[in-house]
N, C-alpha and C. Protein backbone atom coordinates (compact mmCIF):
# COMPACT_ATOMS: atom_id res chain seq x y z
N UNK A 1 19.31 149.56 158.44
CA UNK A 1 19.43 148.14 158.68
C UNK A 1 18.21 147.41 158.12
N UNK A 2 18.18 146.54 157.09
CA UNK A 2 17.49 145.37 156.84
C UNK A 2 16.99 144.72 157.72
N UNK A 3 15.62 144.20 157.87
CA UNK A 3 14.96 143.23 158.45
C UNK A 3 14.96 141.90 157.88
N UNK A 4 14.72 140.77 158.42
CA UNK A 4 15.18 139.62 157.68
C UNK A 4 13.81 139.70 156.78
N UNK A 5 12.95 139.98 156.98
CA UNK A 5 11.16 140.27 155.58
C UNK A 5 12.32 140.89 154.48
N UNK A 6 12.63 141.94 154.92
CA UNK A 6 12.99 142.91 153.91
C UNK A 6 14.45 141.91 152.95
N UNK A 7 15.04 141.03 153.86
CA UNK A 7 15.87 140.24 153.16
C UNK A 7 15.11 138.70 151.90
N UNK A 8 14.63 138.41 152.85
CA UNK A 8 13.87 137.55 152.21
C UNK A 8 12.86 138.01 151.02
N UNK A 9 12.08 139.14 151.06
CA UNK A 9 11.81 139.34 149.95
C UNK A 9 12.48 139.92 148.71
N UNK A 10 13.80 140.52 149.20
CA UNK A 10 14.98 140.61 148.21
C UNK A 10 14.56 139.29 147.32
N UNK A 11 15.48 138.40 148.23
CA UNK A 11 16.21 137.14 147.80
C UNK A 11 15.13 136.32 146.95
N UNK A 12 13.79 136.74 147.53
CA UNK A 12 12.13 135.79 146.31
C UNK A 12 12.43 136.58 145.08
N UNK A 13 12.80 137.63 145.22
CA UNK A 13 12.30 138.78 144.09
C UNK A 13 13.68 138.61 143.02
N UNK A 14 14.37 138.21 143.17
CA UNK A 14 15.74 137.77 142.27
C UNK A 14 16.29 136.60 142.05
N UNK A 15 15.53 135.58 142.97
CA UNK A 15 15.83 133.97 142.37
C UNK A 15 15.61 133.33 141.26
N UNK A 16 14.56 133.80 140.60
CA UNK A 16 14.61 133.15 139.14
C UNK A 16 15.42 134.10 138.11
N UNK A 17 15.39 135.43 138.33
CA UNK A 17 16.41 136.38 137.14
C UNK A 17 18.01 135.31 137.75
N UNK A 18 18.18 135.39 139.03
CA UNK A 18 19.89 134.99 139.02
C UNK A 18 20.22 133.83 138.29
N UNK A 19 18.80 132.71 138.70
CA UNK A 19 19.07 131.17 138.36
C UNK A 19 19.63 131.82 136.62
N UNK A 20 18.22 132.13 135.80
CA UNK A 20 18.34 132.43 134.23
C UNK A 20 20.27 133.16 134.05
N UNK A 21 20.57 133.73 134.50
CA UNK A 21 21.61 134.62 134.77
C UNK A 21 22.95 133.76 134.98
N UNK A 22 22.78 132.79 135.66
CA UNK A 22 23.84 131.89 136.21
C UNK A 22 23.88 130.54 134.89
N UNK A 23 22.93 130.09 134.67
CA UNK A 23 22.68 129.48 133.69
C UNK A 23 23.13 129.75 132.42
N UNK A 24 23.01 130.75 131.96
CA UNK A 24 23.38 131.18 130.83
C UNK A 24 24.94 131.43 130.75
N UNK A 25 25.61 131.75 131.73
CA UNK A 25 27.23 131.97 132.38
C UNK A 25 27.53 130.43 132.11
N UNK A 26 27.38 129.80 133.33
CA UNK A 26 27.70 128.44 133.37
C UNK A 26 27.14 127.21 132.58
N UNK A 27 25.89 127.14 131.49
CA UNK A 27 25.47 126.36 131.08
C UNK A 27 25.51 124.63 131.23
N UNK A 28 25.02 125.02 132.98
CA UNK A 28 24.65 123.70 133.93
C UNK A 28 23.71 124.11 134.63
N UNK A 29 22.81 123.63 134.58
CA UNK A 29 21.31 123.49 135.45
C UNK A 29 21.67 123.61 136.64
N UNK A 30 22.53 122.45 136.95
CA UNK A 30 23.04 121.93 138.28
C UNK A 30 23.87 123.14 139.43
N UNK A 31 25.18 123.35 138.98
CA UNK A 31 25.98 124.42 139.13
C UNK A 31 25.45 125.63 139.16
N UNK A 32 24.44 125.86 138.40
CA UNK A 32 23.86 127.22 138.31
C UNK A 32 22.89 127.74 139.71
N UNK A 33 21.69 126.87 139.71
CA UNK A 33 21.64 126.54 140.96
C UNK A 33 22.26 126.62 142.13
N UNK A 34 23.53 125.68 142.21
CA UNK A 34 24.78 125.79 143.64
C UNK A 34 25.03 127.38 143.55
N UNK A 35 25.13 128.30 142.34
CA UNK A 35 25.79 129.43 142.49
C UNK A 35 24.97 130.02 142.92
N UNK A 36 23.48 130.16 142.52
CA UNK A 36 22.95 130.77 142.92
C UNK A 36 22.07 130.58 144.94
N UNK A 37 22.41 129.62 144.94
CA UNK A 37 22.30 129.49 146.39
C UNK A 37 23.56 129.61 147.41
N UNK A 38 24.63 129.52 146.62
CA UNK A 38 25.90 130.16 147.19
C UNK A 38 25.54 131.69 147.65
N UNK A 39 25.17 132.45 146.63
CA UNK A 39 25.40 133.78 146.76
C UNK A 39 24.05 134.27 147.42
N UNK A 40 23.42 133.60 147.40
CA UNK A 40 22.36 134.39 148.38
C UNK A 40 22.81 133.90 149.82
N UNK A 41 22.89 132.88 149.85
CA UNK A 41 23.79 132.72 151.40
C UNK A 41 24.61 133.14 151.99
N UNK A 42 25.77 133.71 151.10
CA UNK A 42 26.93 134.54 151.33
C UNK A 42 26.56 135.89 151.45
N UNK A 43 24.97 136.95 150.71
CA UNK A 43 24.48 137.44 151.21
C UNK A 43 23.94 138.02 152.44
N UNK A 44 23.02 137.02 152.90
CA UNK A 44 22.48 136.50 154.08
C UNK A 44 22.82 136.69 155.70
N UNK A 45 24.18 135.91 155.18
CA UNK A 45 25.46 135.66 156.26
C UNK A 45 25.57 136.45 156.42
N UNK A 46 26.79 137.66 155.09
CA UNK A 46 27.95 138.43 155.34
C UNK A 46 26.75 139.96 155.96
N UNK A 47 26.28 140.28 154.82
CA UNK A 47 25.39 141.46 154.65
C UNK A 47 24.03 141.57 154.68
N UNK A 48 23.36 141.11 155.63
CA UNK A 48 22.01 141.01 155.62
C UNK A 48 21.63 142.21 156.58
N UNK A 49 22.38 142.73 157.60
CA UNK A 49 22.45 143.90 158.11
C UNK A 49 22.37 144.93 157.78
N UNK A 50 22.72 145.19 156.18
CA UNK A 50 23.19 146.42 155.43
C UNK A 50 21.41 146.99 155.16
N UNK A 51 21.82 148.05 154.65
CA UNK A 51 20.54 148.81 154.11
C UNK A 51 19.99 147.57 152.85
N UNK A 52 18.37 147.27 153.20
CA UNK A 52 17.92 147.06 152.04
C UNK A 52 18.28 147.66 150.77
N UNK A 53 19.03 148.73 150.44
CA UNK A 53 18.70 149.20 149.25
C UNK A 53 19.77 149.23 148.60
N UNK A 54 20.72 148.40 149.38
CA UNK A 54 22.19 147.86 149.02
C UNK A 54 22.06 146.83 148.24
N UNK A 55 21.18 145.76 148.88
CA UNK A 55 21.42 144.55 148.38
C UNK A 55 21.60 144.25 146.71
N UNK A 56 20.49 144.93 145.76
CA UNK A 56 20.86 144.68 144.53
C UNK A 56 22.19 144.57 143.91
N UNK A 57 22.96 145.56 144.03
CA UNK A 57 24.42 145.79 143.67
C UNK A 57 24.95 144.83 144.46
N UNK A 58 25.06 144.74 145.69
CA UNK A 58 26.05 143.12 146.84
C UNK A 58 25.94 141.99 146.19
N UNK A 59 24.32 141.95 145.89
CA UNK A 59 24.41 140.48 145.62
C UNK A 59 24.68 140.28 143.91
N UNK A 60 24.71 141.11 143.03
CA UNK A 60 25.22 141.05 141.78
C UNK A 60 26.48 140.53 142.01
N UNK A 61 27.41 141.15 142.83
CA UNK A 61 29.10 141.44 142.52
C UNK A 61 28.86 140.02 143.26
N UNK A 62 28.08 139.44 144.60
CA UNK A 62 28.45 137.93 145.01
C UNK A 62 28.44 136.95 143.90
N UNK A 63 27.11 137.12 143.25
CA UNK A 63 26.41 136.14 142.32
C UNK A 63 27.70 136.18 141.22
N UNK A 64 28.26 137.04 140.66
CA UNK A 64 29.26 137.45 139.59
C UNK A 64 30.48 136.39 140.20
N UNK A 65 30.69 136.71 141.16
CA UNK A 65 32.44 136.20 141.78
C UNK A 65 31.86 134.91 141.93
N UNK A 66 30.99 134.24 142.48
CA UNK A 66 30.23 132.90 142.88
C UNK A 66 30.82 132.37 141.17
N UNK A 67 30.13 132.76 140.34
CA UNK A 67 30.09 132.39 138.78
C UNK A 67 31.55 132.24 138.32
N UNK A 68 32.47 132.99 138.72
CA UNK A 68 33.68 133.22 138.37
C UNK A 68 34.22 132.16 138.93
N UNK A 69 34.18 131.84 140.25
CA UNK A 69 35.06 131.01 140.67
C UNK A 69 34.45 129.04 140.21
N UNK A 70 33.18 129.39 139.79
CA UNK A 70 32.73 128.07 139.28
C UNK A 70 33.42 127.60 138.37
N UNK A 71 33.75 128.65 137.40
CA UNK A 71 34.35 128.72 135.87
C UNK A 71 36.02 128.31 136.43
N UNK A 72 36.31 128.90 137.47
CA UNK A 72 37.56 128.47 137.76
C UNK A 72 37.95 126.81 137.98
N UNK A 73 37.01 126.36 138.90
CA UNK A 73 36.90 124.97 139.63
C UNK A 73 36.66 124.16 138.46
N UNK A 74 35.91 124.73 137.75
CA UNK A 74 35.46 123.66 136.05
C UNK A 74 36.56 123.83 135.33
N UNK A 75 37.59 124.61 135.44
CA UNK A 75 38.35 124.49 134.11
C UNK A 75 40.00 123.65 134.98
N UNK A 76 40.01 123.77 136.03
CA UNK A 76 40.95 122.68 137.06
C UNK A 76 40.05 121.11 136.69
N UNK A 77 38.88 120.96 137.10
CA UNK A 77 38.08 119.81 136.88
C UNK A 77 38.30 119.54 135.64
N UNK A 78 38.23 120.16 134.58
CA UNK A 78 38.38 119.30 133.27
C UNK A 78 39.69 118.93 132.64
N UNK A 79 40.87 119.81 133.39
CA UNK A 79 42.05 119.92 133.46
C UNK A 79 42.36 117.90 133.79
N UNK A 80 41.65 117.83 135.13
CA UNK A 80 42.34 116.56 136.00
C UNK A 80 41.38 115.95 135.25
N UNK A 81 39.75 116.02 135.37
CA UNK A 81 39.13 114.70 134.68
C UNK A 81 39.44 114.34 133.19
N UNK A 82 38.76 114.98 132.31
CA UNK A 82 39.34 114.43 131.49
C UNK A 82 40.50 113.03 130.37
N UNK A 83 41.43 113.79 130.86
CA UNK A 83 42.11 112.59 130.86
C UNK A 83 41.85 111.14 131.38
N UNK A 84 41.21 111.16 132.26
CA UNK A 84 40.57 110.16 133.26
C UNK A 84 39.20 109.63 132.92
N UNK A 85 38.63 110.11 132.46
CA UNK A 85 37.27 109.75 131.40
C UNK A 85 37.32 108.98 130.52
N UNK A 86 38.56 108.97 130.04
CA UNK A 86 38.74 107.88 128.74
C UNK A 86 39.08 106.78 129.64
N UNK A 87 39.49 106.48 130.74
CA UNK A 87 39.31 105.23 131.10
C UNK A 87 37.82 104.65 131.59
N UNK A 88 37.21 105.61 131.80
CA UNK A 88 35.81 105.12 132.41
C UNK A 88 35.08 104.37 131.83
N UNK A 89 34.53 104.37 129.98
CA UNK A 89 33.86 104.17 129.28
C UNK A 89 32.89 104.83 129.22
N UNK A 90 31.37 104.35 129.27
CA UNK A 90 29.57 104.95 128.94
C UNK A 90 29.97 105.83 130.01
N UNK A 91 29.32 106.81 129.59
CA UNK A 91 29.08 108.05 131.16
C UNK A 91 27.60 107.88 130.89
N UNK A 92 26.98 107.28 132.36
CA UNK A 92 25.68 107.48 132.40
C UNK A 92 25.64 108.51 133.66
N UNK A 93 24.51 108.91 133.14
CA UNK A 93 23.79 110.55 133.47
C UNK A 93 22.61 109.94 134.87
N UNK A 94 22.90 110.65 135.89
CA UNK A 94 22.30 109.86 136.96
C UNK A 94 21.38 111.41 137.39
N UNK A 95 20.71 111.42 138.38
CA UNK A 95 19.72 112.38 138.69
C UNK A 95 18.22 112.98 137.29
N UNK A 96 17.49 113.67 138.16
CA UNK A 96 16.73 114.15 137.18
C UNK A 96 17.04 115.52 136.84
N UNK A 97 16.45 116.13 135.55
CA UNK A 97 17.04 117.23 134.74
C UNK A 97 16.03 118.24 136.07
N UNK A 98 16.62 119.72 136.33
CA UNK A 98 16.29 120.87 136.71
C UNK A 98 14.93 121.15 135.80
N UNK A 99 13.94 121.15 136.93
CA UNK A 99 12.78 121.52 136.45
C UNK A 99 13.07 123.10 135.41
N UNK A 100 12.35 123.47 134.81
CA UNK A 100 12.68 124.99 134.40
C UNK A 100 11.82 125.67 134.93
N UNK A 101 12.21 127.15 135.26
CA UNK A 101 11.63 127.83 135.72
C UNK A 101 10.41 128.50 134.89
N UNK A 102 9.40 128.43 135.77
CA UNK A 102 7.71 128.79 135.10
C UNK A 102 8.33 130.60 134.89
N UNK A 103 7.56 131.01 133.55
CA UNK A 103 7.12 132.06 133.17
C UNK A 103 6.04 132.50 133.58
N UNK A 104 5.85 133.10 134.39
CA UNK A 104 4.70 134.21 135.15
C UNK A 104 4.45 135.44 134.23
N UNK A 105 3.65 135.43 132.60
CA UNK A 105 3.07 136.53 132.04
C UNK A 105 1.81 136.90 132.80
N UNK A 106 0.87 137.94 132.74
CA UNK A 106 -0.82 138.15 132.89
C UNK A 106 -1.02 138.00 131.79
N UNK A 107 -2.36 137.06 131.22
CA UNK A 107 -3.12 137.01 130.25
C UNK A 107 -2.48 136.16 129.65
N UNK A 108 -1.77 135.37 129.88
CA UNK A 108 -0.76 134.70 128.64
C UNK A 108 -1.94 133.01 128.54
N UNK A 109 -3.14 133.14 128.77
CA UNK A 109 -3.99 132.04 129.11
C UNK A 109 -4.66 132.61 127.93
N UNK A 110 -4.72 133.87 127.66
CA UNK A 110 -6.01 134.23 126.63
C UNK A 110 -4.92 134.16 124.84
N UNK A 111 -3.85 133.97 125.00
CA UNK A 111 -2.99 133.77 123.94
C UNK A 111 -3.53 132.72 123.11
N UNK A 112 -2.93 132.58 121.54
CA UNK A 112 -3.09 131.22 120.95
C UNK A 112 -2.16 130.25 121.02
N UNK A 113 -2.35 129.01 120.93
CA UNK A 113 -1.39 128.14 121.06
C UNK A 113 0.08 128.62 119.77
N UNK A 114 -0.72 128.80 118.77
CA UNK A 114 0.01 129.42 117.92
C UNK A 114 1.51 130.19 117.91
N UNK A 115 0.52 131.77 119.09
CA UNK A 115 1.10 132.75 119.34
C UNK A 115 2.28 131.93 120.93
N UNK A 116 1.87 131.35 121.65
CA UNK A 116 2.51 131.13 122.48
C UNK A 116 3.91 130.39 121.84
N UNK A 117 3.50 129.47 120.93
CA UNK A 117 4.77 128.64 120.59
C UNK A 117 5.58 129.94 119.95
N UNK A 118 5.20 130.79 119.02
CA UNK A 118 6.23 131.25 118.15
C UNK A 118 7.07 132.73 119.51
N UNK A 119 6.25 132.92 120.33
CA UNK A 119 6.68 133.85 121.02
C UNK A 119 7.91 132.71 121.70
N UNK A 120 7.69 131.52 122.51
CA UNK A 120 8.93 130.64 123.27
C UNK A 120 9.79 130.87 122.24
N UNK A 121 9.50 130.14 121.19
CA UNK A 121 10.82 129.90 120.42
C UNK A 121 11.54 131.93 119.58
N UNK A 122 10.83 132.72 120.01
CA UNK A 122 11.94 134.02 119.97
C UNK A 122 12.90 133.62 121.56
N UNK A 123 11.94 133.25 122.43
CA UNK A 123 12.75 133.69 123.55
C UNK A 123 14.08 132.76 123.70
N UNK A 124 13.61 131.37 123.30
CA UNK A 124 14.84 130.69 122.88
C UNK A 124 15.78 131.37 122.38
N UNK A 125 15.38 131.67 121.12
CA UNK A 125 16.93 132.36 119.93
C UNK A 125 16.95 133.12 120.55
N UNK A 126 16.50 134.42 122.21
CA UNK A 126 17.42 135.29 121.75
C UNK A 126 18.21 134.84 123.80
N UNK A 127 17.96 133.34 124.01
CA UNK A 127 18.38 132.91 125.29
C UNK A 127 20.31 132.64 124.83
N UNK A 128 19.83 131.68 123.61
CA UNK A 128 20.90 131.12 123.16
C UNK A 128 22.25 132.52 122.54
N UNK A 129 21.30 133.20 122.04
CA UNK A 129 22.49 134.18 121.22
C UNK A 129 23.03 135.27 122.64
N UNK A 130 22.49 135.20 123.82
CA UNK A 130 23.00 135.82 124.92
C UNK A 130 24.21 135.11 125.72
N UNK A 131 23.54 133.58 125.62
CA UNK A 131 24.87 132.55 126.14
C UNK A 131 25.49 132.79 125.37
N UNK A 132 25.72 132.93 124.36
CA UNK A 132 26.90 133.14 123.46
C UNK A 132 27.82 134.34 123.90
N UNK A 133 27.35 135.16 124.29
CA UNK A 133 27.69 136.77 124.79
C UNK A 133 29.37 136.44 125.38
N UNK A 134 30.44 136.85 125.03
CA UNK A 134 31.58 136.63 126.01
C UNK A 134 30.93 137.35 127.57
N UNK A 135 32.12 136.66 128.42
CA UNK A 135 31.27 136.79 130.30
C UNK A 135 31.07 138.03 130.33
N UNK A 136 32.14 139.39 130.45
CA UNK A 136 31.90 140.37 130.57
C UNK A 136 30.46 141.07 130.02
N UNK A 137 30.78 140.72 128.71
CA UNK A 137 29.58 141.36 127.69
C UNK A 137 28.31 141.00 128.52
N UNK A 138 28.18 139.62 128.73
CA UNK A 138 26.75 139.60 129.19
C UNK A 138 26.44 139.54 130.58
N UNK A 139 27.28 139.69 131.21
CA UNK A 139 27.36 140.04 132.95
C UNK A 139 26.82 141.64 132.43
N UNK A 140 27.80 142.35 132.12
CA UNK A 140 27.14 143.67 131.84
C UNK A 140 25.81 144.07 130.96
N UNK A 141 25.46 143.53 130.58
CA UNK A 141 24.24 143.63 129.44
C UNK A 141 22.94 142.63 130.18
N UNK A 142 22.95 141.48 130.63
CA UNK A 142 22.09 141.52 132.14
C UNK A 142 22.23 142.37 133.17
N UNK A 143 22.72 142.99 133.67
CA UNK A 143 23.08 143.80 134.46
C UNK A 143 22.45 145.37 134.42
N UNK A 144 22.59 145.44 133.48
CA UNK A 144 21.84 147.05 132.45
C UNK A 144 20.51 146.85 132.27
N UNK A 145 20.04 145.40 131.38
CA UNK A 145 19.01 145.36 130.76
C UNK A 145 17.85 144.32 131.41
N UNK A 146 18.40 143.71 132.32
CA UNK A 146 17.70 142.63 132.99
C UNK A 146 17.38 142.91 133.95
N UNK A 147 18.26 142.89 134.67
CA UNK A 147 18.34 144.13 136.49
C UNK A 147 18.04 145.48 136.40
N UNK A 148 18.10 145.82 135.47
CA UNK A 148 17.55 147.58 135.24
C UNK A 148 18.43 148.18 136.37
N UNK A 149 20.05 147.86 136.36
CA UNK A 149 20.34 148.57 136.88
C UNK A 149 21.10 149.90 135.79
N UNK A 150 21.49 151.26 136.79
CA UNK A 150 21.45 151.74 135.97
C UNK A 150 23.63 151.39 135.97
N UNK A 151 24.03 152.50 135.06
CA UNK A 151 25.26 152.54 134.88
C UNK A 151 26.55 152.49 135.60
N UNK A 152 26.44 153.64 137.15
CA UNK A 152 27.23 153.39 138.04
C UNK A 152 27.02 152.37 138.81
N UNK A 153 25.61 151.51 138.88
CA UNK A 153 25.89 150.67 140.13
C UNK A 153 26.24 149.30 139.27
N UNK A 154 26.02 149.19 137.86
CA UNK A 154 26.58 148.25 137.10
C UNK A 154 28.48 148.36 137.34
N UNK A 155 28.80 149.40 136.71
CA UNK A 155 30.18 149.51 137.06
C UNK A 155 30.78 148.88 138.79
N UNK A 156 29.88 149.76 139.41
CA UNK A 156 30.04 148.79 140.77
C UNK A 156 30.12 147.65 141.40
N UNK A 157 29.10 147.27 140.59
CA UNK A 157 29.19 145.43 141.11
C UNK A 157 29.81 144.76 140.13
N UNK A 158 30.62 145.20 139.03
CA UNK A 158 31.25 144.71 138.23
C UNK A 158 32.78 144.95 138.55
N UNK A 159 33.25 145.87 139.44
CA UNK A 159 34.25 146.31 139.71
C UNK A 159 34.75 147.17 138.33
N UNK A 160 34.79 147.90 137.42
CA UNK A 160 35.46 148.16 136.80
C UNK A 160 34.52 149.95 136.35
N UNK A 161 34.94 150.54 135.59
CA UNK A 161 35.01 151.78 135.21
C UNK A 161 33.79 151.57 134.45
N UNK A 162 32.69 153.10 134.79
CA UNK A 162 31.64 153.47 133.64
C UNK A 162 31.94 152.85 132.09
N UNK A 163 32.66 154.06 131.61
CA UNK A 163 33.03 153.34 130.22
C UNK A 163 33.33 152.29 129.58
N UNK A 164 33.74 151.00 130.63
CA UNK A 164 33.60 149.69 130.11
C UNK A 164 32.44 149.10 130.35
N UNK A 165 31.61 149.55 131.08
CA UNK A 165 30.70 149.07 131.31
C UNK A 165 29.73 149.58 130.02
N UNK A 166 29.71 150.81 129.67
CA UNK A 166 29.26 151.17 128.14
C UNK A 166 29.16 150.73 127.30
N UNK A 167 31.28 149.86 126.92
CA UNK A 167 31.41 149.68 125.70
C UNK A 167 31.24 147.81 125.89
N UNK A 168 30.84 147.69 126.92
CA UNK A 168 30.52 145.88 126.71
C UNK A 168 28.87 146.01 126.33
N UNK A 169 28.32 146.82 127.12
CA UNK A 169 26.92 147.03 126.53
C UNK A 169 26.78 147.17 125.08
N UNK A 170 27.60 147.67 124.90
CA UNK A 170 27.02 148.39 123.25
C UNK A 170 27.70 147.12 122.25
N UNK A 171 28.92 146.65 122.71
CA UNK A 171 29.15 145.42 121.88
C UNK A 171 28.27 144.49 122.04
N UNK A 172 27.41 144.48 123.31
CA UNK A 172 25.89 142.89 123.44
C UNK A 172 25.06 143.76 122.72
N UNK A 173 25.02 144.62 122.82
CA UNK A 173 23.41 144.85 121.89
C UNK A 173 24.04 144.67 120.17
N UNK A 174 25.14 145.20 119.95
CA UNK A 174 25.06 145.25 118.46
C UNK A 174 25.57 144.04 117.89
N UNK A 175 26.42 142.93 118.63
CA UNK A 175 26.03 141.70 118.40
C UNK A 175 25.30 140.55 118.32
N UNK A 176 23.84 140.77 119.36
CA UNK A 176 22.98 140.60 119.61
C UNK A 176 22.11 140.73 118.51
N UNK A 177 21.99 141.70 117.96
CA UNK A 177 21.32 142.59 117.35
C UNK A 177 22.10 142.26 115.58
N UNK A 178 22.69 141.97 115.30
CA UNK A 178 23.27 141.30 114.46
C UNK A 178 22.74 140.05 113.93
N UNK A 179 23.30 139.23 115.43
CA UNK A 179 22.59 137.56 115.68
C UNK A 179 21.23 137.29 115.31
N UNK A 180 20.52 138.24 115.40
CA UNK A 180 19.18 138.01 115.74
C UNK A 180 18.40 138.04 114.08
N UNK A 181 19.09 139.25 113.55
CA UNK A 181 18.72 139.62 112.28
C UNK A 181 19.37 138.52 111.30
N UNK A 182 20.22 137.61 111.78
CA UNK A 182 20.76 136.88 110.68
C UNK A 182 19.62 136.10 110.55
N UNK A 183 19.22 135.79 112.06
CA UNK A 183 18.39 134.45 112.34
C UNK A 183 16.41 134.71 111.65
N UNK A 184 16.76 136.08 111.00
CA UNK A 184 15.52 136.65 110.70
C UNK A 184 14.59 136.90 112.00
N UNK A 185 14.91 137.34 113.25
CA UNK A 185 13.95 138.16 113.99
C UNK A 185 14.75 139.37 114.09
N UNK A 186 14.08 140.68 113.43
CA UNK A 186 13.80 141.90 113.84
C UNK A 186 13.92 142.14 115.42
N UNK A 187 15.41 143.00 115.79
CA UNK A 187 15.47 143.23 117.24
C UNK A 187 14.42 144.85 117.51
């Protein structure tokens, strides 16, 4: 049984990988966010009792279905709005933009301005060529390579069989890995 420390420092220790994670799925600041505070709550709630050493895999498959059903609600929403937009006219944009989440390197103070800019802008190209990733591909390929989880508990919180979980990996890296080389960075 989990202690609520032992929950809570889960939940510190994976809030900025999920936000990046959810973001890149849903490409809304906003929504990404809601999902990701969905699923740690639904966490929290349902399974906070369970063995600490559960949680990684629980809260993947929450955070995953959270994401899924966003994609669902957005594609009904654009279904009904839409059409309805063209009567509106200007869409003005109300609230402020989602701060971004700080990068925590060591030493990244003793860097050059130089080196810092050209290192962001890899991490850009290789943020963007991951959003690109179809869902599976990059649910599984964060999942492997981000979460360091390993193979069966990927399959697990993905619901589906080892071997797809393989062959979506190996299609993100070698598309990835493609992308990257067009764009002239060496993966």
């Amino acid at each position: 049984m989990a202690t609520r420390t032992e929950l809570s420092a889960f939940l510190e220790s994976v809030e900025k990988r999920a936000f990046k994670q959810a973001v890149w799925s849903l490409r809304d600041d906003d929504a990404a966010l809601d999902a990701v505070q969905d699923a740690m709550l639904k966490l929290s709630l349902r399974y906070g009792e369970r063995p600490a050493d559960e949680f990684p895999m629980l809260f993947q498959r929450i955070l995953q279905n959270v994401i899924l059903d966003a994609h669902r609600r957005l594609k009904v929403r654009r279904f009904w709005v839409s059409p309805l937009s063209v009567l509106k006219g200007a869409n003005e944009d109300e609230g402020d933009p989602l701060e971004s989440v700080a990068d925590e390197r060591d030493g990244a103070e003793h860097e050059t301005p130089h080196g810092l800019f050209e290192r962001r802008h890899v991490l850009v190209q290789i943020e963007r060529e991951i959003a690109r990733l179809p869902n599976r591909q990059r649910e599984a390929f964060l999942m492997r390579y981000w979460e360091e989880m390993n193979i069966a508990e990927t399959a697990a919180a993905m619901g589906c069989s080892e071997g797809s979980v393989k062959t979506h990996c190996s299609r993100a890296t070698q598309t990835l890995a493609a992308a990257l080389s067009a764009k002239g960075l060496m993966p």
